[in-house]
N, C-alpha and C. Protein backbone atom coordinates (compact mmCIF):
# COMPACT_ATOMS: atom_id res chain seq x y z
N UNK A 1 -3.04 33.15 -51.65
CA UNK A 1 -3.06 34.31 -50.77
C UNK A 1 -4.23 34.17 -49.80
N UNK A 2 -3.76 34.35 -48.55
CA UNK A 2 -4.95 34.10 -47.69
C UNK A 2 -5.40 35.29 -46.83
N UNK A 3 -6.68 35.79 -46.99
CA UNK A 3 -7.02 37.31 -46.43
C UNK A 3 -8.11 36.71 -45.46
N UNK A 4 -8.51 37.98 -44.68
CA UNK A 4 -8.97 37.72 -43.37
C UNK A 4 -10.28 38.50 -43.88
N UNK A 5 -11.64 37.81 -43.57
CA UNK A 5 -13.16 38.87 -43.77
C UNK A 5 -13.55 38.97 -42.34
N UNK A 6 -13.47 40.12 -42.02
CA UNK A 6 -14.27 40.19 -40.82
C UNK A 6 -16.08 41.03 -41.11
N UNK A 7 -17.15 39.99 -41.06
CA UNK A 7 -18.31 40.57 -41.62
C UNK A 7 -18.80 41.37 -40.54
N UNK A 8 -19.40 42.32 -40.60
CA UNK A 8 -20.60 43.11 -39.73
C UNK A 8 -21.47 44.18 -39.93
N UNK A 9 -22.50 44.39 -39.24
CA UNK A 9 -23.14 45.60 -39.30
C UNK A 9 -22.64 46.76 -39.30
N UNK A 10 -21.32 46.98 -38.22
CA UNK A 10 -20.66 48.26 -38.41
C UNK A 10 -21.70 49.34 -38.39
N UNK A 11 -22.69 49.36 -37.37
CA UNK A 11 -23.34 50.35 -37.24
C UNK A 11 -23.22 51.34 -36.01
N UNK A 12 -22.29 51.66 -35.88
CA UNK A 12 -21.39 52.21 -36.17
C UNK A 12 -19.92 51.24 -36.33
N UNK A 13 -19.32 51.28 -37.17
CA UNK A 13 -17.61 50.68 -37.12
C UNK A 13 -16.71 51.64 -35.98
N UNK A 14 -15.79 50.51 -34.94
CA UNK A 14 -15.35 51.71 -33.74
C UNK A 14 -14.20 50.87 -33.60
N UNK A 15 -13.25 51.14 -32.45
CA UNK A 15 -11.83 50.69 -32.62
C UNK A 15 -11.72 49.12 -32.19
N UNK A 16 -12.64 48.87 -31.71
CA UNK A 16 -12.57 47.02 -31.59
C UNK A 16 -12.50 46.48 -32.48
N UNK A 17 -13.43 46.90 -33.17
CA UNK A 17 -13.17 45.70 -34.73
C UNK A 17 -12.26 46.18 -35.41
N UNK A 18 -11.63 47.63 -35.15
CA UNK A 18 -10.31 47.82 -36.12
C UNK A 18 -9.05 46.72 -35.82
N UNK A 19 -9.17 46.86 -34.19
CA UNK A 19 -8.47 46.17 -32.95
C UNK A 19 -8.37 44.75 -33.59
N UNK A 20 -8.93 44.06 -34.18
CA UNK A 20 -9.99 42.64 -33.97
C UNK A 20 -8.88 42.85 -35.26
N UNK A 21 -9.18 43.35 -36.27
CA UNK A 21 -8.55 43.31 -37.39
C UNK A 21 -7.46 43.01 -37.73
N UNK A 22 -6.65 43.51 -37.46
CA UNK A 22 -5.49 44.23 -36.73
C UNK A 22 -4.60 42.69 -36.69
N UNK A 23 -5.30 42.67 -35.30
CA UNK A 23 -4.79 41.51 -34.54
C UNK A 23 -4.23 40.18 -35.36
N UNK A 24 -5.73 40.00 -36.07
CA UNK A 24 -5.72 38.42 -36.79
C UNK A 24 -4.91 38.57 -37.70
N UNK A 25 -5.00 39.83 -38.48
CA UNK A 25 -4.33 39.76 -39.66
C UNK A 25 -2.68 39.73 -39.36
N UNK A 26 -1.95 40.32 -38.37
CA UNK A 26 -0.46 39.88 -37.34
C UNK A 26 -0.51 38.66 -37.36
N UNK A 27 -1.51 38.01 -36.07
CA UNK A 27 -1.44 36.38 -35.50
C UNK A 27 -1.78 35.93 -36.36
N UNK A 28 -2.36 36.02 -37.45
CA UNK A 28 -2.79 34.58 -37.98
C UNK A 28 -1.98 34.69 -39.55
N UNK A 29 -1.11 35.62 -39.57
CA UNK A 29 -0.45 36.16 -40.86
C UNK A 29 -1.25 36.22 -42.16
N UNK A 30 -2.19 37.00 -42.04
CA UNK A 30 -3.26 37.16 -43.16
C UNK A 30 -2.24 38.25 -44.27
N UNK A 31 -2.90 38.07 -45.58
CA UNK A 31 -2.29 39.24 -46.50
C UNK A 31 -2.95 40.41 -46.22
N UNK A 32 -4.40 40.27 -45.44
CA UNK A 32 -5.07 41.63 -45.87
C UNK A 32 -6.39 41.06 -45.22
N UNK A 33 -7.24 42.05 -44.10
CA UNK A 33 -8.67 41.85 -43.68
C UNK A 33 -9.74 42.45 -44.45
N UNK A 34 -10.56 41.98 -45.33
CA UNK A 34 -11.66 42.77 -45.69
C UNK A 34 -12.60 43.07 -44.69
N UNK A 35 -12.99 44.22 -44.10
CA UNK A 35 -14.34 44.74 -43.38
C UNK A 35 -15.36 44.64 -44.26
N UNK A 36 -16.30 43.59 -44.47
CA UNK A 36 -17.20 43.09 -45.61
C UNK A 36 -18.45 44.00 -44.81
N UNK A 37 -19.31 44.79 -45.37
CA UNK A 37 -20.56 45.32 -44.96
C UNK A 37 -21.70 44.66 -44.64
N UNK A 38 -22.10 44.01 -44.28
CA UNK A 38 -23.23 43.38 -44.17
C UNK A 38 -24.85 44.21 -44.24
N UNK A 39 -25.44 44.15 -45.29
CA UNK A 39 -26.93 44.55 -45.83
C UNK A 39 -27.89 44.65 -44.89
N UNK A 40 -28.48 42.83 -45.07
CA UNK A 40 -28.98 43.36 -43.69
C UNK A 40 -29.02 41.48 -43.27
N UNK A 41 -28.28 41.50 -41.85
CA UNK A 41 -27.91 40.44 -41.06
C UNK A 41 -29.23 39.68 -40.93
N UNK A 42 -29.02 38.30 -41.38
CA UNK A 42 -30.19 37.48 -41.15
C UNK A 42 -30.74 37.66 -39.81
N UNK A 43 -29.57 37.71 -39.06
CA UNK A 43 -30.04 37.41 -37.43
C UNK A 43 -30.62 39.08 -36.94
N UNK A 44 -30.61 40.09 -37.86
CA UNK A 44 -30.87 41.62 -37.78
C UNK A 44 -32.13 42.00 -38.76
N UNK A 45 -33.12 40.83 -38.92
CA UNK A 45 -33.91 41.87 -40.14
C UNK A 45 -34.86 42.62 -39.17
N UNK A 46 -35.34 42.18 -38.14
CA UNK A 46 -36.21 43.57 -37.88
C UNK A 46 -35.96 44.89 -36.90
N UNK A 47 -34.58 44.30 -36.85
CA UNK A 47 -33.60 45.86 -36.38
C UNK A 47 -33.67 46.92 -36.96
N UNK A 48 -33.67 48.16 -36.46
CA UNK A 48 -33.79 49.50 -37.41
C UNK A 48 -32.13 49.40 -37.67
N UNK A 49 -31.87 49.43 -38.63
CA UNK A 49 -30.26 49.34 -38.78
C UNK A 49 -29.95 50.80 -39.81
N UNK A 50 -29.11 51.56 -40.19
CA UNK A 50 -28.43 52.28 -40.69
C UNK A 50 -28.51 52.61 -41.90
N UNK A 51 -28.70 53.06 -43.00
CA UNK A 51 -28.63 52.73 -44.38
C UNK A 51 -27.06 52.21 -44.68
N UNK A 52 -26.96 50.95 -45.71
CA UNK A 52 -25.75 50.38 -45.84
C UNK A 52 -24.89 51.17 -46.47
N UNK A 53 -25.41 52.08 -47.40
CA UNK A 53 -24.10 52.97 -48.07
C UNK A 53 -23.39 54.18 -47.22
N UNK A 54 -24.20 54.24 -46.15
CA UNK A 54 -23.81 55.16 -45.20
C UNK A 54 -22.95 54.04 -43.93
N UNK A 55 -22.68 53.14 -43.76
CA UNK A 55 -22.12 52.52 -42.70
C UNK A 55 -21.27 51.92 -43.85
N UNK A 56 -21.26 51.59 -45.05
CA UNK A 56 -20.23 52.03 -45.84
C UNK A 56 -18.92 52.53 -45.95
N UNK A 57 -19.53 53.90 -45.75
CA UNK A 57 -18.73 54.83 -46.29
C UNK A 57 -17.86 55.22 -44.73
N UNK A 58 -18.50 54.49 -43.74
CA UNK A 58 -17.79 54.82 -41.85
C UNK A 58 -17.01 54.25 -42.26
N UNK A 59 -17.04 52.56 -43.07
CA UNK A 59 -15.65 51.69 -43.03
C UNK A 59 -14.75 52.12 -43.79
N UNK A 60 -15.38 52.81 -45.12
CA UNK A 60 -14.31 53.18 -46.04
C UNK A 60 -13.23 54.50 -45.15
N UNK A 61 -13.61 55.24 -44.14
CA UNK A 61 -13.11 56.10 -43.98
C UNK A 61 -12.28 55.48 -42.65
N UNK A 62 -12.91 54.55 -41.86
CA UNK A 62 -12.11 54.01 -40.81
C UNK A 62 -10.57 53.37 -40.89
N UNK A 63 -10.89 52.91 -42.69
CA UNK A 63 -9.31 51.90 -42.67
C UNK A 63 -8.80 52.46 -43.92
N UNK A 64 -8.92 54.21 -44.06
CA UNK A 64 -8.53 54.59 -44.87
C UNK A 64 -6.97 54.37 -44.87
N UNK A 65 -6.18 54.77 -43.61
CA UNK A 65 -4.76 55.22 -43.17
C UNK A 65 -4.43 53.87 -42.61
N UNK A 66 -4.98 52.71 -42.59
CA UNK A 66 -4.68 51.15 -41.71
C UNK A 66 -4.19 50.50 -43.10
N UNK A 67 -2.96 50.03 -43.27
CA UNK A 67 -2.44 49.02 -43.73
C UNK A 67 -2.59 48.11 -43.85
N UNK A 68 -3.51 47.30 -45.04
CA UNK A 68 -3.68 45.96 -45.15
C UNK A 68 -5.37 45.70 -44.66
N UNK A 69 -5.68 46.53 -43.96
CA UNK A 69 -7.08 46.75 -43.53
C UNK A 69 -7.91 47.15 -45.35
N UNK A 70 -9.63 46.70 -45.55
CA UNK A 70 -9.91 47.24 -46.64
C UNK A 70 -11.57 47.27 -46.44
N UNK A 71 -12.24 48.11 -47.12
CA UNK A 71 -13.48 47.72 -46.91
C UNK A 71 -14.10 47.08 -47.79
N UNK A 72 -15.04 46.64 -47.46
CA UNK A 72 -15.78 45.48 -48.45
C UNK A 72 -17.51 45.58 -48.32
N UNK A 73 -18.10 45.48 -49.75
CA UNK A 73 -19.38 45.26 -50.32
C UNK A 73 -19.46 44.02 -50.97
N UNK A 74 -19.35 43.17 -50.99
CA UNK A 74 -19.68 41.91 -51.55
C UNK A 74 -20.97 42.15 -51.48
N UNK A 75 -21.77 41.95 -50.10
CA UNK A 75 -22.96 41.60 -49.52
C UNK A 75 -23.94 42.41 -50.44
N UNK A 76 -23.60 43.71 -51.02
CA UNK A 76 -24.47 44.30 -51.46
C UNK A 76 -25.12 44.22 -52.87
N UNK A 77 -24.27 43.05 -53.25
CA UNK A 77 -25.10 42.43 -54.85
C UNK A 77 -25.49 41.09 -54.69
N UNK A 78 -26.11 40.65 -53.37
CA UNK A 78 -26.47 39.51 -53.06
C UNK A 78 -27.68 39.53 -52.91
N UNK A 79 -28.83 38.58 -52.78
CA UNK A 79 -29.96 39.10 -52.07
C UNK A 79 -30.16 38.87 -50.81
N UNK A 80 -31.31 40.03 -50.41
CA UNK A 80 -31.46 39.94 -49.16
C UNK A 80 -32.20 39.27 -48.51
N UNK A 81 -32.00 38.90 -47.10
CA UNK A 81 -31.12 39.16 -46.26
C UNK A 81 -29.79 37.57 -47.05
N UNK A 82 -28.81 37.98 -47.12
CA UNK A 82 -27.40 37.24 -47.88
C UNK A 82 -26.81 36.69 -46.42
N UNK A 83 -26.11 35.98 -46.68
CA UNK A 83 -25.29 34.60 -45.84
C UNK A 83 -24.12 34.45 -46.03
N UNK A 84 -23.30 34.45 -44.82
CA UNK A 84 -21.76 34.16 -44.99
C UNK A 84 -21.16 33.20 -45.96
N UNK A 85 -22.00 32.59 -46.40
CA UNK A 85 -21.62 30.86 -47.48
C UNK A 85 -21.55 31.26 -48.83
N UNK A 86 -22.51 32.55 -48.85
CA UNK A 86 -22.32 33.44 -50.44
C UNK A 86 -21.50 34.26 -50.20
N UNK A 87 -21.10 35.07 -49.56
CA UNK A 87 -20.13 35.78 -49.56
C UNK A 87 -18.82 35.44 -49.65
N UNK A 88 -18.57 34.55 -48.91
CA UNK A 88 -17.55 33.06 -48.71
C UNK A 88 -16.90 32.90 -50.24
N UNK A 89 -18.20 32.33 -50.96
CA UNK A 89 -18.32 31.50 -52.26
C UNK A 89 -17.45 32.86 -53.25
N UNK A 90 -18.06 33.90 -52.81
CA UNK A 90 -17.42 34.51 -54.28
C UNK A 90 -15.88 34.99 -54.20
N UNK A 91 -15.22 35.00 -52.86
CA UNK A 91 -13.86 35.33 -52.84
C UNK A 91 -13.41 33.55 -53.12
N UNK A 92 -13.75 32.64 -52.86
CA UNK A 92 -13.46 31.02 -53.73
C UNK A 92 -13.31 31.37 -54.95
N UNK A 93 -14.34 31.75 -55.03
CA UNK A 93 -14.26 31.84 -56.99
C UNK A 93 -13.67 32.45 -57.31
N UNK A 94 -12.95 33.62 -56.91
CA UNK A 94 -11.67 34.55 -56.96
C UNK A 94 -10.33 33.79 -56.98
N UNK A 95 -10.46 32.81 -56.59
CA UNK A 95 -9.02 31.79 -56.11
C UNK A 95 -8.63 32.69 -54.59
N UNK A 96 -9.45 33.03 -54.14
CA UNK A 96 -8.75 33.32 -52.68
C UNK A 96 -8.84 32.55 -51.48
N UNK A 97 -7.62 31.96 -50.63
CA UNK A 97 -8.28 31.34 -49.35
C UNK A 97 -8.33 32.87 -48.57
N UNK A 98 -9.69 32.16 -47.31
CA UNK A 98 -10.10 32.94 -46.22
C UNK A 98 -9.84 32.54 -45.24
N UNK A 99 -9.96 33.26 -44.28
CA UNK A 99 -10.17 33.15 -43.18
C UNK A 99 -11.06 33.64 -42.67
N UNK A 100 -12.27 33.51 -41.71
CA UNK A 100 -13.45 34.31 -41.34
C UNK A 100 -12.91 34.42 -40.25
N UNK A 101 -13.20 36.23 -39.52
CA UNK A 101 -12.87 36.23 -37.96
C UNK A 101 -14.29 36.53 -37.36
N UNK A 102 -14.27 35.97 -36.37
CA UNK A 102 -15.33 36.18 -35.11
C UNK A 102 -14.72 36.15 -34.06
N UNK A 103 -16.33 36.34 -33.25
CA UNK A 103 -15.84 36.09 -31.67
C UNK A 103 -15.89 34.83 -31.38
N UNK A 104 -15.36 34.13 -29.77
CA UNK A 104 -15.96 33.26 -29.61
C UNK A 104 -17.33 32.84 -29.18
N UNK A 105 -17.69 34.16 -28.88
CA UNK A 105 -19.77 34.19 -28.39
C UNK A 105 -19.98 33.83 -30.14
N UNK A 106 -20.04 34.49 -30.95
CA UNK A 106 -20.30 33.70 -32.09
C UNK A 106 -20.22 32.98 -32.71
N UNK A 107 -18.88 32.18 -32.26
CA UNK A 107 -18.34 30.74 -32.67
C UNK A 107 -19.39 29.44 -32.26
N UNK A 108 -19.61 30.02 -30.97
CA UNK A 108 -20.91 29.21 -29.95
C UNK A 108 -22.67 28.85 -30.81
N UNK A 109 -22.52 30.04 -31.61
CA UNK A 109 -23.89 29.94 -32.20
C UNK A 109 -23.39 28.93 -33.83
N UNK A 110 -22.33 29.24 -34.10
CA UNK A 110 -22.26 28.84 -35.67
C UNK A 110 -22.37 27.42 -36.11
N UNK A 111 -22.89 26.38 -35.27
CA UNK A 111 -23.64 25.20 -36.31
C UNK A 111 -25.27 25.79 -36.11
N UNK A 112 -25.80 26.83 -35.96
CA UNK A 112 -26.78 27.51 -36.21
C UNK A 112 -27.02 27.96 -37.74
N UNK A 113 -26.00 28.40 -38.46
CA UNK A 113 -25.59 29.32 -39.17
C UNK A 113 -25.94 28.36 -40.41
N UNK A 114 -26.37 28.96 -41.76
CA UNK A 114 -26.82 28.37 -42.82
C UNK A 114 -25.28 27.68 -43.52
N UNK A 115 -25.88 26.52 -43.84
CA UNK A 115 -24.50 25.92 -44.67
C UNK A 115 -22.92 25.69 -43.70
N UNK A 116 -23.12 25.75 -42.37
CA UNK A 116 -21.45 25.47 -41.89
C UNK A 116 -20.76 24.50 -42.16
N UNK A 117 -21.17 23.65 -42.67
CA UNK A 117 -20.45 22.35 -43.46
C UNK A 117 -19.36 23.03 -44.69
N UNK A 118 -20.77 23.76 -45.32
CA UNK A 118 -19.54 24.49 -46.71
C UNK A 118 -19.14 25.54 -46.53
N UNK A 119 -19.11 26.24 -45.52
CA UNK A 119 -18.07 27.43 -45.07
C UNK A 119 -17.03 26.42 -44.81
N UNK A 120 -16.64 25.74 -43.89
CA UNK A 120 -15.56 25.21 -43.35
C UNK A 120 -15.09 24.35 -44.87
N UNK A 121 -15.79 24.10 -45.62
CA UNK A 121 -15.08 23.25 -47.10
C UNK A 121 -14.12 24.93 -47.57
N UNK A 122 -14.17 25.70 -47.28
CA UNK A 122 -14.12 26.97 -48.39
C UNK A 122 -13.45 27.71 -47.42
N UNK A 123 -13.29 28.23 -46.31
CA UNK A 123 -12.73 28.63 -45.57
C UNK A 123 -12.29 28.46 -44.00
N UNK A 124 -11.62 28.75 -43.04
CA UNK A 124 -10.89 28.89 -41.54
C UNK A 124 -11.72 29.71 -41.20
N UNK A 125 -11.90 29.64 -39.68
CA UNK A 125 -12.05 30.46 -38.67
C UNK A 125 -11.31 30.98 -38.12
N UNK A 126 -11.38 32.43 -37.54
CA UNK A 126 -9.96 32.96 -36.95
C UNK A 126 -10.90 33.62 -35.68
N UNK A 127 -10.89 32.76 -34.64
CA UNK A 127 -11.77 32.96 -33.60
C UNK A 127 -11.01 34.03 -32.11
N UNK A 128 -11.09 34.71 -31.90
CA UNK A 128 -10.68 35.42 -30.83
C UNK A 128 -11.74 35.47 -29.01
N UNK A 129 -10.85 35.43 -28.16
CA UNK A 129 -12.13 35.18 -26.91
C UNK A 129 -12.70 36.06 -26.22
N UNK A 130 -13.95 35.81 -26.42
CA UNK A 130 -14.48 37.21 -25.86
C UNK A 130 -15.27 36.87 -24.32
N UNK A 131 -15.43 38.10 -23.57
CA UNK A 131 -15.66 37.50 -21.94
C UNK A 131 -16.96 36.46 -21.79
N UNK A 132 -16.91 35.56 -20.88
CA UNK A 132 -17.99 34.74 -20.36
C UNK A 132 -17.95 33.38 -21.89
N UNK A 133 -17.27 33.94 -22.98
CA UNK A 133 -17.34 32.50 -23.77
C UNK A 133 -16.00 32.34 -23.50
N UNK A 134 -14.99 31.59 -22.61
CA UNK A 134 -13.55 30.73 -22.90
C UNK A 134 -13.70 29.91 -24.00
N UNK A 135 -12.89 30.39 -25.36
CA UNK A 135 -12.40 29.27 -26.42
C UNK A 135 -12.53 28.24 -25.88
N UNK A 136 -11.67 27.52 -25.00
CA UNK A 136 -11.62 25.91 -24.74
C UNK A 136 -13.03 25.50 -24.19
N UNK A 137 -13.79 26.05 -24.32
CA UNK A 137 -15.33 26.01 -23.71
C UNK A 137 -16.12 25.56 -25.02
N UNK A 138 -15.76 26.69 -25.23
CA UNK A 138 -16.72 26.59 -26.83
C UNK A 138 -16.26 25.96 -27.81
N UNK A 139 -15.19 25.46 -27.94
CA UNK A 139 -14.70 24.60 -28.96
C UNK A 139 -14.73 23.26 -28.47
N UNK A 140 -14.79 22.94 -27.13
CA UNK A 140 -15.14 21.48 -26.79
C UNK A 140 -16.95 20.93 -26.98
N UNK A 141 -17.26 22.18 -26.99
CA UNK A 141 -19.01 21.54 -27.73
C UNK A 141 -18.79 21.73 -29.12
N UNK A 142 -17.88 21.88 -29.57
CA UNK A 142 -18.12 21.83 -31.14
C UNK A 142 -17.58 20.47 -31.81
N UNK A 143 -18.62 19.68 -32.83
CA UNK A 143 -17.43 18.99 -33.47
C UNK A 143 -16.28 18.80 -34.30
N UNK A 144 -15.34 17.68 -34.57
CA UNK A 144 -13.92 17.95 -34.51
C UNK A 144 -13.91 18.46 -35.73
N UNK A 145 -14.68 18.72 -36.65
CA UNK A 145 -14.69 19.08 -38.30
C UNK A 145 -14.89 20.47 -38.45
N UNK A 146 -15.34 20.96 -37.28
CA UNK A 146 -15.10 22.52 -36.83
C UNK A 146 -14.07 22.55 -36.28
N UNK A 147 -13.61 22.06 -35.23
CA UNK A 147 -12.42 22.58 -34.38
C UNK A 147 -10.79 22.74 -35.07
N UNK A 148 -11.08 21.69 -36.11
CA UNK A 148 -9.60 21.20 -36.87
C UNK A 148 -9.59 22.66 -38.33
N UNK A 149 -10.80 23.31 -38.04
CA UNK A 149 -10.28 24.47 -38.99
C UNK A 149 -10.68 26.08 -38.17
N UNK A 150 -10.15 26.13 -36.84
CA UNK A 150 -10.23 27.24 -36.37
C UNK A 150 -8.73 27.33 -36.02
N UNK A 151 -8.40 28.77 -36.25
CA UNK A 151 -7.02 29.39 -35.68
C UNK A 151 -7.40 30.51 -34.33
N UNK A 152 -7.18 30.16 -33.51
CA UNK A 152 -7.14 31.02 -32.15
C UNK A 152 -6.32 32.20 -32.03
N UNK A 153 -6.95 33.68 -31.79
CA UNK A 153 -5.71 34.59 -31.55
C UNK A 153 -5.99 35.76 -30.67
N UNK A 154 -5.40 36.47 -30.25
CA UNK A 154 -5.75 37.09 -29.08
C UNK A 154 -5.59 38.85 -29.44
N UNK A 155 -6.03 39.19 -28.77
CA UNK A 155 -6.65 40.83 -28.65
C UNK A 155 -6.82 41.10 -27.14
N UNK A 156 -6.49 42.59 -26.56
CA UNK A 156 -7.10 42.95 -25.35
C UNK A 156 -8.46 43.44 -25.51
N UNK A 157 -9.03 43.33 -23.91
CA UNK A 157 -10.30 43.16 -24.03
C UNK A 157 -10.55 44.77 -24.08
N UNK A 158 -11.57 45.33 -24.84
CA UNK A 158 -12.17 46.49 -25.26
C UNK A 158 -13.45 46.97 -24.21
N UNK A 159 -14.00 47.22 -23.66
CA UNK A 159 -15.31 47.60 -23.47
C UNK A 159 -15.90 48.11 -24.28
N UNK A 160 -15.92 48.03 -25.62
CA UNK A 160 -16.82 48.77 -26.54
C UNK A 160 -17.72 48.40 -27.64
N UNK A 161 -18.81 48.49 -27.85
CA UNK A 161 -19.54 48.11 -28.98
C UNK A 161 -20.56 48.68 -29.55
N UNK A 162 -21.18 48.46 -30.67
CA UNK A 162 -21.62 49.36 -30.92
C UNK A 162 -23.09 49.79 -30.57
N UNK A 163 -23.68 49.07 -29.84
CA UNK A 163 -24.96 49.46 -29.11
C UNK A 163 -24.24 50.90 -28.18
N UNK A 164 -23.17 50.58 -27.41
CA UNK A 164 -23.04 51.09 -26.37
C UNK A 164 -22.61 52.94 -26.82
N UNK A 165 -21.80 52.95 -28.05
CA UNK A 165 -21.54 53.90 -29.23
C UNK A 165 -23.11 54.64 -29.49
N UNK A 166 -24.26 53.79 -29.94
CA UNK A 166 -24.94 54.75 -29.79
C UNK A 166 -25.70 54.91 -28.86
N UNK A 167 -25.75 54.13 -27.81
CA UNK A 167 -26.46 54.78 -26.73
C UNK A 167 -25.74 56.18 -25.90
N UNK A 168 -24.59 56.38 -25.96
CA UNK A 168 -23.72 57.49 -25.34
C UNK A 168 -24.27 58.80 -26.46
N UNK A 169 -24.20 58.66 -28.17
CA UNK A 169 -24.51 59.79 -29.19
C UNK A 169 -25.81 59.78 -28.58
N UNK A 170 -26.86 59.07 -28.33
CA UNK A 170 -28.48 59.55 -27.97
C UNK A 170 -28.34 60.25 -26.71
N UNK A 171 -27.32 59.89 -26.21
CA UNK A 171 -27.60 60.65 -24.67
C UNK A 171 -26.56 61.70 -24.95
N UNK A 172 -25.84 62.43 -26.00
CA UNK A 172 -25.26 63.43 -26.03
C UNK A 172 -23.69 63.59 -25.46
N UNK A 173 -23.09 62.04 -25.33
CA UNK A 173 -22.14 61.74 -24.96
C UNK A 173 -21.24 62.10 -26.05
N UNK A 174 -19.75 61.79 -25.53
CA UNK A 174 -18.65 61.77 -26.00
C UNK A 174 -18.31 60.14 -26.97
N UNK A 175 -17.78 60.10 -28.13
CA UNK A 175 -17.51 58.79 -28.22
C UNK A 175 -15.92 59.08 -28.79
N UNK A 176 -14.99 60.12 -28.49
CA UNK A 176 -14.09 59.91 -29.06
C UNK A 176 -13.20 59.10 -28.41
N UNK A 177 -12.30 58.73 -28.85
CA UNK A 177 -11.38 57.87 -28.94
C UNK A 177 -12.35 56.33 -28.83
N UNK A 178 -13.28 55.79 -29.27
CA UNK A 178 -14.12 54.92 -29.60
C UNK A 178 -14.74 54.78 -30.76
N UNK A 179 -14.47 55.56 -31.89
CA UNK A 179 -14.70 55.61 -32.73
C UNK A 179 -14.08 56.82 -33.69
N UNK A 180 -13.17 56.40 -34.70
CA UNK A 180 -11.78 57.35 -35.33
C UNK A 180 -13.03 58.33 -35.67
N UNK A 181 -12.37 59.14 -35.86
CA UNK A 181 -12.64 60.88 -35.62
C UNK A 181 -13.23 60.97 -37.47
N UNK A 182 -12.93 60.28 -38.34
CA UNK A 182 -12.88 60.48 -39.53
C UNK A 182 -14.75 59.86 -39.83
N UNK A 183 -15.32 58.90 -38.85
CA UNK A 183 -16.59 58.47 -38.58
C UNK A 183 -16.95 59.56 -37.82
N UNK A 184 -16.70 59.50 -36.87
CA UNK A 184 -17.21 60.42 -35.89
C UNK A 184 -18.22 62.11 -37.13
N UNK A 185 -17.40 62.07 -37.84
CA UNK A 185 -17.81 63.74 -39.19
C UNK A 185 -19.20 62.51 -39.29
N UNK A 186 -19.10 61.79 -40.16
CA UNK A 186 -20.39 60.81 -41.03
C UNK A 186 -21.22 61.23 -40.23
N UNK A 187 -21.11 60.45 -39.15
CA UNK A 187 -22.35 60.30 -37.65
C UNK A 187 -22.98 61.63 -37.67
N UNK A 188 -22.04 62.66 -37.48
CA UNK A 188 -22.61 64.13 -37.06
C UNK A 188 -23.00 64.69 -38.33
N UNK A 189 -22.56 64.42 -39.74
CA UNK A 189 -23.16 65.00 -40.90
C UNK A 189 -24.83 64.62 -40.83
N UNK A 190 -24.59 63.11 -41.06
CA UNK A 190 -26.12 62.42 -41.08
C UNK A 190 -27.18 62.48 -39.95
N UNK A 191 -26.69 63.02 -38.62
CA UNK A 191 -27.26 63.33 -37.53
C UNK A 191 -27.89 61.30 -37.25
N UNK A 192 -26.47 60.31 -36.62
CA UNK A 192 -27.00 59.56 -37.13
C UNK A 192 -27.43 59.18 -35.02
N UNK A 193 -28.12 58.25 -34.63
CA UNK A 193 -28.07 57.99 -33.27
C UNK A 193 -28.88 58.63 -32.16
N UNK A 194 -29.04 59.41 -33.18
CA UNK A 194 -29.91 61.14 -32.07
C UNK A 194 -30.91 60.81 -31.39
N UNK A 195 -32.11 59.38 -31.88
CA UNK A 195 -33.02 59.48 -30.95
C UNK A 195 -33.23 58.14 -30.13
């Protein structure tokens, strides 16, 4: 059975990465995307980031009513700051194949990334293109031991993310229809973005 992890901060989770989800798990015929939480992102430790059980509980409520969509804590019995290669490792040890989705701006950075030798032993890439990185760009600087385990798939382009999510809540903006209404309660319970 082969499921799709899409990892992130999800600080706030909003309809792109539902979008993103969505997508791969159609094109690339996944059984099922885990939204894995991420603790706290190597490339994010001295970010003020969210408390994780509270950006949590945005995903649990985002893919409550999404089919095949699920949320995921792996990350949170790992130590910190934890790495895609452990997270990776323990759905292996499950007997599950993966697929990891990203962008292609992040595809660009990933022989950066700890261990990409044994991600690619253990799982696919399910890379989608995002503006100013063209796939055929970024996969021609990569070598062929990367390229021969990425699946390409497509999504329309969003304007949305989640910097931009909370810079609109600090300035007292609107974020609906950018983020399901069922987050949108969390945000405003926890008063989260405000300053």
């Amino acid at each position: 059975m082969r499921v799709g992890v899409l990892g992130g901060t999800f600080d706030p989770i909003h309809i792109g990465h539902l979008r993103l989800a969505i997508e791969a798990m159609e094109q690339l015929h996944l059984k099922e995307v885990v939204l894995e939480v991420t603790r706290v992102s190597p490339f994010k430790v001295s970010e003020r980031i969210t408390d994780p059980e509270i950006r949590y509980a945005m995903v649990v409520e985002a893919v409550r009513d999404v089919p095949g969509l699920l949320p995921g804590r792996t990350d949170f019995n790992l130590p910190s700051p934890s790495y895609t290669i452990e997270t990776l490792r323990i759905y292996f040890e499950k007997g599950l194949e993966t697929t990891l989705l990203m962008g292609s701006d992040t595809l660009a950075g990933f022989m950066k990334w700890k261990e990409p030798e044994k991600i690619l032993e253990i799982s696919r890439l399910g890379v989608v293109e995002r503006l100013n990185y063209p796939c055929e760009e970024v996969l021609a600087s990569l070598p062929d031991w990367v390229r021969e385990k990425v699946d390409s798939f497509e999504m329309p382009h969003l304007e949305v993310s989640s910097t931009l999510i909370r810079k609109k809540i600090s300035q007292g903006l609107s974020v609906t229809h950018l983020v399901p209404q069922s987050v949108v309660k969390i945000i405003e319970e926890h008063r989260l973005y405000k300053e």
